[in-house]
Protein backbone atom coordinates (compact mmCIF):
# COMPACT_ATOMS: atom_id res chain seq x y z
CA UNK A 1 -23.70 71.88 -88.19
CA UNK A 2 -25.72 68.57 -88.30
CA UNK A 3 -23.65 66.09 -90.99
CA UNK A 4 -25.34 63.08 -91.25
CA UNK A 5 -22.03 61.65 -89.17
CA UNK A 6 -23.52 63.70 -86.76
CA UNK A 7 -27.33 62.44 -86.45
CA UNK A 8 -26.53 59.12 -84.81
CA UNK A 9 -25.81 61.16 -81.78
CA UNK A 10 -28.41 64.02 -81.93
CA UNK A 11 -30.91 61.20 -82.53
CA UNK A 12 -30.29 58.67 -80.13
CA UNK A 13 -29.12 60.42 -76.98
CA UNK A 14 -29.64 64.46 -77.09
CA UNK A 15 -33.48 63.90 -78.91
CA UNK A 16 -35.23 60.95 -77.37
CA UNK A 17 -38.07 62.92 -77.29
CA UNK A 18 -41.09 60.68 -79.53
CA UNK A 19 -42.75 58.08 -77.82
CA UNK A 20 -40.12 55.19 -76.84
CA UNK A 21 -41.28 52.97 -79.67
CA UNK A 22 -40.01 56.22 -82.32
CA UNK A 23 -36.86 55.31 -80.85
CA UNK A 24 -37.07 51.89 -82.98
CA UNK A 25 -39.05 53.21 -85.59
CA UNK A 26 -36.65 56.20 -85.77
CA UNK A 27 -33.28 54.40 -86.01
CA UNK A 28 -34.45 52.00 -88.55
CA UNK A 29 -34.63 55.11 -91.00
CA UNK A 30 -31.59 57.10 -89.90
CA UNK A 31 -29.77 56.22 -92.85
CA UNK A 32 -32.71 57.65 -95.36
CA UNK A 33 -32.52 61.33 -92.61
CA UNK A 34 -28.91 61.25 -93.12
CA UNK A 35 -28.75 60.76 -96.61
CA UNK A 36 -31.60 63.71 -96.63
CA UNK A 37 -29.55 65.52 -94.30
CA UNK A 38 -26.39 65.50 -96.00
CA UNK A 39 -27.97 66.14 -99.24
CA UNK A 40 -29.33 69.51 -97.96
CA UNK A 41 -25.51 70.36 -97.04
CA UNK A 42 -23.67 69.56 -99.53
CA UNK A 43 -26.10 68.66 -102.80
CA UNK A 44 -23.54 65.44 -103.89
CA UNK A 45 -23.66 64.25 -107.02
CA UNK A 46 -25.69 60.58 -107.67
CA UNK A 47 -22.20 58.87 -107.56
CA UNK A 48 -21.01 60.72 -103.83
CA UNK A 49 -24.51 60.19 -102.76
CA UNK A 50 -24.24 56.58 -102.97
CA UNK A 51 -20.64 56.71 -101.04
CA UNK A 52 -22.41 58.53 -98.53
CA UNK A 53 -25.16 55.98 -98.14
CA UNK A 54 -22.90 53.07 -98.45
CA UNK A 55 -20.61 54.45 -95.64
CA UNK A 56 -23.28 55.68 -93.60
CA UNK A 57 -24.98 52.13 -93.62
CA UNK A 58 -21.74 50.81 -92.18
CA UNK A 59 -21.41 52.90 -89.65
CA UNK A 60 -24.83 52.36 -88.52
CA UNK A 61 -24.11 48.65 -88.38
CA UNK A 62 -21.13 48.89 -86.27
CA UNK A 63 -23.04 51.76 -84.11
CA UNK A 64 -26.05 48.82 -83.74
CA UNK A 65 -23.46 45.91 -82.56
CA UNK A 66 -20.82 48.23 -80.54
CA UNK A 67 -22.83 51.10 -78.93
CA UNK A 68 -26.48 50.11 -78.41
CA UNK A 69 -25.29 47.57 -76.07
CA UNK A 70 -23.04 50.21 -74.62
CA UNK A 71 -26.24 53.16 -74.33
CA UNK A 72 -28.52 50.71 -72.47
CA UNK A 73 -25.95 50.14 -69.60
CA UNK A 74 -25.56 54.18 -69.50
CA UNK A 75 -29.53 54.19 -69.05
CA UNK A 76 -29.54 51.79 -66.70
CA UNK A 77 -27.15 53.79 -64.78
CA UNK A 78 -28.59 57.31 -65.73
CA UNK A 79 -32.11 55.50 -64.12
CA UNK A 80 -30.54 54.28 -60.77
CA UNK A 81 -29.10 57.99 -60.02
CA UNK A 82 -32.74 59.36 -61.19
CA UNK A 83 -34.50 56.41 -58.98
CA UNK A 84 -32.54 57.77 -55.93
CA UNK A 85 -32.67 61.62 -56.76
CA UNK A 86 -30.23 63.51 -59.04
CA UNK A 87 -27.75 65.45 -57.66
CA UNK A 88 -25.67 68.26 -59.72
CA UNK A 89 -22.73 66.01 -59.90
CA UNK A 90 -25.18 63.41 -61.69
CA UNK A 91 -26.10 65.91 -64.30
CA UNK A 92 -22.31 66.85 -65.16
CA UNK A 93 -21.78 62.89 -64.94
CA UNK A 94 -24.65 62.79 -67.60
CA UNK A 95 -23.15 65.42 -69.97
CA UNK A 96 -19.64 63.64 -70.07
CA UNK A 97 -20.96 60.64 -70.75
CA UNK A 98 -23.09 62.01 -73.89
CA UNK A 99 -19.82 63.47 -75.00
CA UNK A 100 -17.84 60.37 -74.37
CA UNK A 101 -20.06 58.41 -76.72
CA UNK A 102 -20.34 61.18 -79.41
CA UNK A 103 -16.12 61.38 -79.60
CA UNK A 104 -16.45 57.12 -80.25
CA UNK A 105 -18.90 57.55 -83.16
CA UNK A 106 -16.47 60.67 -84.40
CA UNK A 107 -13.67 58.98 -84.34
CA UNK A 108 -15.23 55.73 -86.18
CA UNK A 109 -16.77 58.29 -88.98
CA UNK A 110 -13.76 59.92 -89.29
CA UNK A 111 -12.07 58.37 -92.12
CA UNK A 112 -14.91 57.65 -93.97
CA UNK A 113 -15.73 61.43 -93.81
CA UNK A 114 -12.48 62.41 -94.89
CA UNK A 115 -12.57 60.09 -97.82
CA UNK A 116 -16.32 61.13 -98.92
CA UNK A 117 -15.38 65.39 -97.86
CA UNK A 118 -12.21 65.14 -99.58
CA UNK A 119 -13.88 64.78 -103.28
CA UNK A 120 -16.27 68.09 -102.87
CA UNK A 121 -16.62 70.41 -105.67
CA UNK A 122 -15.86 74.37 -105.07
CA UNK A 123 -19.63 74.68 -106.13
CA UNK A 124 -20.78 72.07 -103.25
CA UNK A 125 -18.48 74.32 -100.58
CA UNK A 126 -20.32 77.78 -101.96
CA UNK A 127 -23.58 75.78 -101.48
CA UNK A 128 -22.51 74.19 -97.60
CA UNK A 129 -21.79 77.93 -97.11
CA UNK A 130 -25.42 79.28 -97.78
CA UNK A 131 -27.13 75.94 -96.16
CA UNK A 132 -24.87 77.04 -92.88
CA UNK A 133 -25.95 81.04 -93.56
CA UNK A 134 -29.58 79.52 -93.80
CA UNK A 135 -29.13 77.93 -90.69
CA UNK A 136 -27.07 80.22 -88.39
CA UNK A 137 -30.28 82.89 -89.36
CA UNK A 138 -32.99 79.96 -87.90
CA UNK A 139 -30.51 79.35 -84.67
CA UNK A 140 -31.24 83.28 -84.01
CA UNK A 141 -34.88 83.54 -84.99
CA UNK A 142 -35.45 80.28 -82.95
CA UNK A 143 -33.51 81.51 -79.87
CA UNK A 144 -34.56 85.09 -80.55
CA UNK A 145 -31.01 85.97 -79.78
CA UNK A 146 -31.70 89.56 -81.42
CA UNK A 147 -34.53 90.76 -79.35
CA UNK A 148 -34.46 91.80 -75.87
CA UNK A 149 -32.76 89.89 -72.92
CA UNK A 150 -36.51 88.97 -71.47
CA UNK A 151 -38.00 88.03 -75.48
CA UNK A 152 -34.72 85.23 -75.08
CA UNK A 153 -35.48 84.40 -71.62
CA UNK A 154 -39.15 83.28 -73.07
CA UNK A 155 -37.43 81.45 -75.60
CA UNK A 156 -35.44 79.55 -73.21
CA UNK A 157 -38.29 78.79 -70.52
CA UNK A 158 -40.35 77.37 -73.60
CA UNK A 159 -37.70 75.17 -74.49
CA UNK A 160 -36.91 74.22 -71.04
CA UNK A 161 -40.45 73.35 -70.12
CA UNK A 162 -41.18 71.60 -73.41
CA UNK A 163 -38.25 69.06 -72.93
CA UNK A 164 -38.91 68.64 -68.68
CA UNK A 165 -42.55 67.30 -69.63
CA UNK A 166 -41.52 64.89 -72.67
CA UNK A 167 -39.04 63.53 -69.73
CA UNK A 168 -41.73 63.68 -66.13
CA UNK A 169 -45.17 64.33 -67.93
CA UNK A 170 -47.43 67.12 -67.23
CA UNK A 171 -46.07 69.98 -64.77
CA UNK A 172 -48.25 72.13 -62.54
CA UNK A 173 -48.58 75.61 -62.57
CA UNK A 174 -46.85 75.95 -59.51
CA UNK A 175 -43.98 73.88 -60.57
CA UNK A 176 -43.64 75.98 -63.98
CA UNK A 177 -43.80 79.24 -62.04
CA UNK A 178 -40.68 77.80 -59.77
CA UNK A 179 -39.19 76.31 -62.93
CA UNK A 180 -39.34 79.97 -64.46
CA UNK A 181 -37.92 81.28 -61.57
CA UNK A 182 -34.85 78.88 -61.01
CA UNK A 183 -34.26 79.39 -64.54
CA UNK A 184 -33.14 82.79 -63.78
CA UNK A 185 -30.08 81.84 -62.35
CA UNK A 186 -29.04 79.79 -65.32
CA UNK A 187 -27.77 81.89 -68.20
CA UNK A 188 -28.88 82.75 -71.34
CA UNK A 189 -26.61 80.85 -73.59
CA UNK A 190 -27.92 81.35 -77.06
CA UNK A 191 -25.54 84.08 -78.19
CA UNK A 192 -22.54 81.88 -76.78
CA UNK A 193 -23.61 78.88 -78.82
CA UNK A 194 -24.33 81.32 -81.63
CA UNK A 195 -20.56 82.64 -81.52
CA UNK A 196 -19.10 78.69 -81.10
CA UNK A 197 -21.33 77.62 -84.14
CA UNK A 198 -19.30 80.27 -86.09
CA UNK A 199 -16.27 78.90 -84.84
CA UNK A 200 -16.73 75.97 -85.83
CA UNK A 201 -18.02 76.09 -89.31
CA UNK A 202 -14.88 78.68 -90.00
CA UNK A 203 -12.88 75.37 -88.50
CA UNK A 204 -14.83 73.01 -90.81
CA UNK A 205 -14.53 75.56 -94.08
CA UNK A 206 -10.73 76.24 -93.51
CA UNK A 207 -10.44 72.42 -93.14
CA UNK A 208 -11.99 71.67 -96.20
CA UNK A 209 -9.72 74.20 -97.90
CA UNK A 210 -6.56 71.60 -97.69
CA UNK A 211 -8.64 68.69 -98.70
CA UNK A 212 -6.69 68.53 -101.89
CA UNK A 213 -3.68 67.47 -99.90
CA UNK A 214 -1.83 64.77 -98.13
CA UNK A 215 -4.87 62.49 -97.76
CA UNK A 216 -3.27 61.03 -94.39
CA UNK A 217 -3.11 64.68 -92.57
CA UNK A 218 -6.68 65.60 -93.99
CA UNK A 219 -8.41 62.73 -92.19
CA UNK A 220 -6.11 63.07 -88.92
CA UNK A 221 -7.15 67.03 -89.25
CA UNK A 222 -10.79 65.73 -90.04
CA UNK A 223 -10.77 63.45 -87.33
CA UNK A 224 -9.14 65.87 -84.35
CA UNK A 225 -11.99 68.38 -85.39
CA UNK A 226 -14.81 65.83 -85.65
CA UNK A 227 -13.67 64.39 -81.84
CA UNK A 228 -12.18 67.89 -80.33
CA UNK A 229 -15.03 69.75 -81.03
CA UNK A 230 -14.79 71.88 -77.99
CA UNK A 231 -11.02 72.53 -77.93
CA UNK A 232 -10.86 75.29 -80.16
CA UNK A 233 -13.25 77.87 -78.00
CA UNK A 234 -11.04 80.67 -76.97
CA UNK A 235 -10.48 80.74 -73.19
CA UNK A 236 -13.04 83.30 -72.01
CA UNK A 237 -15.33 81.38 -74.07
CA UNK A 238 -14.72 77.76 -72.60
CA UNK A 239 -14.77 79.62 -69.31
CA UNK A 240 -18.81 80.86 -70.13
CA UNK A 241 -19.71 77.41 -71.50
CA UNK A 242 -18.24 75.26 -68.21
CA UNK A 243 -20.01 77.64 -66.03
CA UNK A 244 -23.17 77.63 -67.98
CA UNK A 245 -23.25 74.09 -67.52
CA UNK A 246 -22.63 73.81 -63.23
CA UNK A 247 -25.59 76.16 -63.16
CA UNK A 248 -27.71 74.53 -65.58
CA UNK A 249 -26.39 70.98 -63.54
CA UNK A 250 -27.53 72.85 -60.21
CA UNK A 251 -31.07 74.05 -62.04
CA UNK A 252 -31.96 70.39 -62.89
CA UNK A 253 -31.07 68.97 -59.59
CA UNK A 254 -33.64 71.39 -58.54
CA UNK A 255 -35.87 70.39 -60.44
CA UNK A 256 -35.54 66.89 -59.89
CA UNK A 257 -36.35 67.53 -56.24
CA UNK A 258 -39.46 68.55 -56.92
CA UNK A 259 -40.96 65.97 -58.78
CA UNK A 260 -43.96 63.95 -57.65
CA UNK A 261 -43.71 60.26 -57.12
CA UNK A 262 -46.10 60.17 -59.75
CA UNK A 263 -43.89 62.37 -62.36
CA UNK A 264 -40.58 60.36 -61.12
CA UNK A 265 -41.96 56.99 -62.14
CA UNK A 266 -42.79 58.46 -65.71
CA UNK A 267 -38.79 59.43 -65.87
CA UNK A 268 -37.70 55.94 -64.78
CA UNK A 269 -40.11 54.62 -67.42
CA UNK A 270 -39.52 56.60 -69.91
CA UNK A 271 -35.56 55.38 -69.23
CA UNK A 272 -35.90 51.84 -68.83
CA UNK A 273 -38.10 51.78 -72.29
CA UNK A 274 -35.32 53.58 -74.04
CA UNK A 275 -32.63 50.66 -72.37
CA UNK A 276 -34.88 47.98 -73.51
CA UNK A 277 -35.32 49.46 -76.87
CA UNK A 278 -31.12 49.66 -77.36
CA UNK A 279 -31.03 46.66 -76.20
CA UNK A 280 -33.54 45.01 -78.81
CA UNK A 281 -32.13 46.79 -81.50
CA UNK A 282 -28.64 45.74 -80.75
CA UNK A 283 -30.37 42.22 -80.73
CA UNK A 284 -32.43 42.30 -84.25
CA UNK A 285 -28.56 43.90 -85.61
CA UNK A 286 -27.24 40.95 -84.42
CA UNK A 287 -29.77 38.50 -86.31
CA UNK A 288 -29.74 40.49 -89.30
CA UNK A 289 -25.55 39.47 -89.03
CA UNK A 290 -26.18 36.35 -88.81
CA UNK A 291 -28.57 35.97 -91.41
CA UNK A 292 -26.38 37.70 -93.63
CA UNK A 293 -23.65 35.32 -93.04
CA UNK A 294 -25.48 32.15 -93.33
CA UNK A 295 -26.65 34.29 -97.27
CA UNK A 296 -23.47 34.34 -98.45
CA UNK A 297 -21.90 30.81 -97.20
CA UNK A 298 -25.19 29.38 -99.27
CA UNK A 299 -24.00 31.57 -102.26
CA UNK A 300 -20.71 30.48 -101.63
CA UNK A 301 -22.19 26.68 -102.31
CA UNK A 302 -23.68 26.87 -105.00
């Protein structure tokens, strides 16, 4: 499940997938897709849907000031590994950063979700239960996780492709075909991520269940869920996931060696445009601050 806690994170470093000035563009209306967002889930009331904007709004400003910074040095690292070739160990290095930074804006959102979650209705829980239902049903359809092993291997390859020319530009058809067949040695993971989604919305539902009591606990419960998302996976299941990911490291590794000088320059560009654009957000968050400040001392004044 997407909360709008969640979208700072899905926007800003798993879909940078728009044109590098969307990035801008895109984060100056997060708040408006997470209000939206959260809305969908949970249909609040006019009075929780302006806690949820208010809170939201603040978390974006500290996310500005404290992480943008923070995203364009990881960039600028992520584009000196790509400039010299990645390696499998560069990939995994990539994943735990993402996670790293997702746990900081958890953890920060934390009691703020707690405080908003805690006030839900038994009605808004029966309709977060159908909006999940609703979604769990496009996950499969998407992923065509109930058709035939080769119907979900298309599925995958289409995804796969799609995001490798957003990052290097336009593929051949020679480095498709290999990219089809090295992608037969990573596995299918749809039905895996299927099963953990389930997990974790039965996590987040039996959470919400004790939200009516000691309002201390319920945040420190809220906030080891919202951080430890992936703690809770049974054991053969966290075994599936880490080895998912060393193949799917070792498939883009191979990939990477194949690029053209030509498609490896569009990657570094595409990276240092996403830097620069953290780092001039971070900047105009910064003025806005100050501006801000210098508002109220004149208020103050008068």
């Amino acid at each position: 499940m997407q909360t709008g806690f969640r979208l700072l994170l899905c926007a800003l470093l798993l879909s940078l997938a728009a044109g590098c000035s969307m990035v801008r563009l895109g984060y100056g209306q997060l708040d408006t897709l997470a209000g939206w967002r959260a809305q969908d889930y949970f249909d609040f009331d006019p009075a929780q849907r302006d806690s949820f904007n208010q809170r939201f709004v603040r978390l974006q400003a500290w996310h500005r000031s404290e992480q943008l910074p923070d995203y364009a040095r990881f960039l600028t690292e992520t584009r000196s590994r790509a400039e010299r070739g990645l390696q499998a160990e560069d990939i995994l290095w990539l994943i735990d950063g993402i996670k790293a930074r997702y746990a900081a804006i958890a953890a920060r959102a934390a009691p703020d979700a707690a405080e908003l979650l805690a006030g839900l209705t038994p009605a808004q829980i029966d309709h977060l239960r159908k909006e999940l239902d609703k979604g769990n049903r496009k996950f499969l359809r998407d992923n065509r996780s109930n058709e035939s092993a080769e119907n979900r291997r298309q599925a995958q390859n289409r995804r796969t492709l799609n995001q490798l020319r957003d990052w290097v530009g336009t593929l051949s058809a020679e480095q498709e075909q290999r990219i089809a067949m090295l992608l037969r040695e990573v596995p299918l993971t749809d039905r895996l991520r299927h099963e953990d989604r389930l997990r974790r919305q039965k996590e987040f539902l039996s959470l919400l269940e004790t939200r009516d009591g000691e309002r201390k606990t319920f945040t420190a419960r809220m906030r080891d869920w919202l951080v430890n998302w992936e703690q809770g996976r049974p054991p053969a299941l966290a075994k599936a996931f880490d080895e998912s990911w060393k193949k799917r490291a070792a498939f883009y590794a191979s990939v990477d060696a194949m690029l053209t000088p030509q498609q490896r320059t569009h990657l570094l560009r595409r990276l240092q445009n996403y830097s620069e654009d953290f780092i001039a957000l971070a900047g105009e968050g910064q003025s806005l601050a100050k501006n801000e400040k210098s508002d109220c001392a004149k208020i103050a004044a008068c």
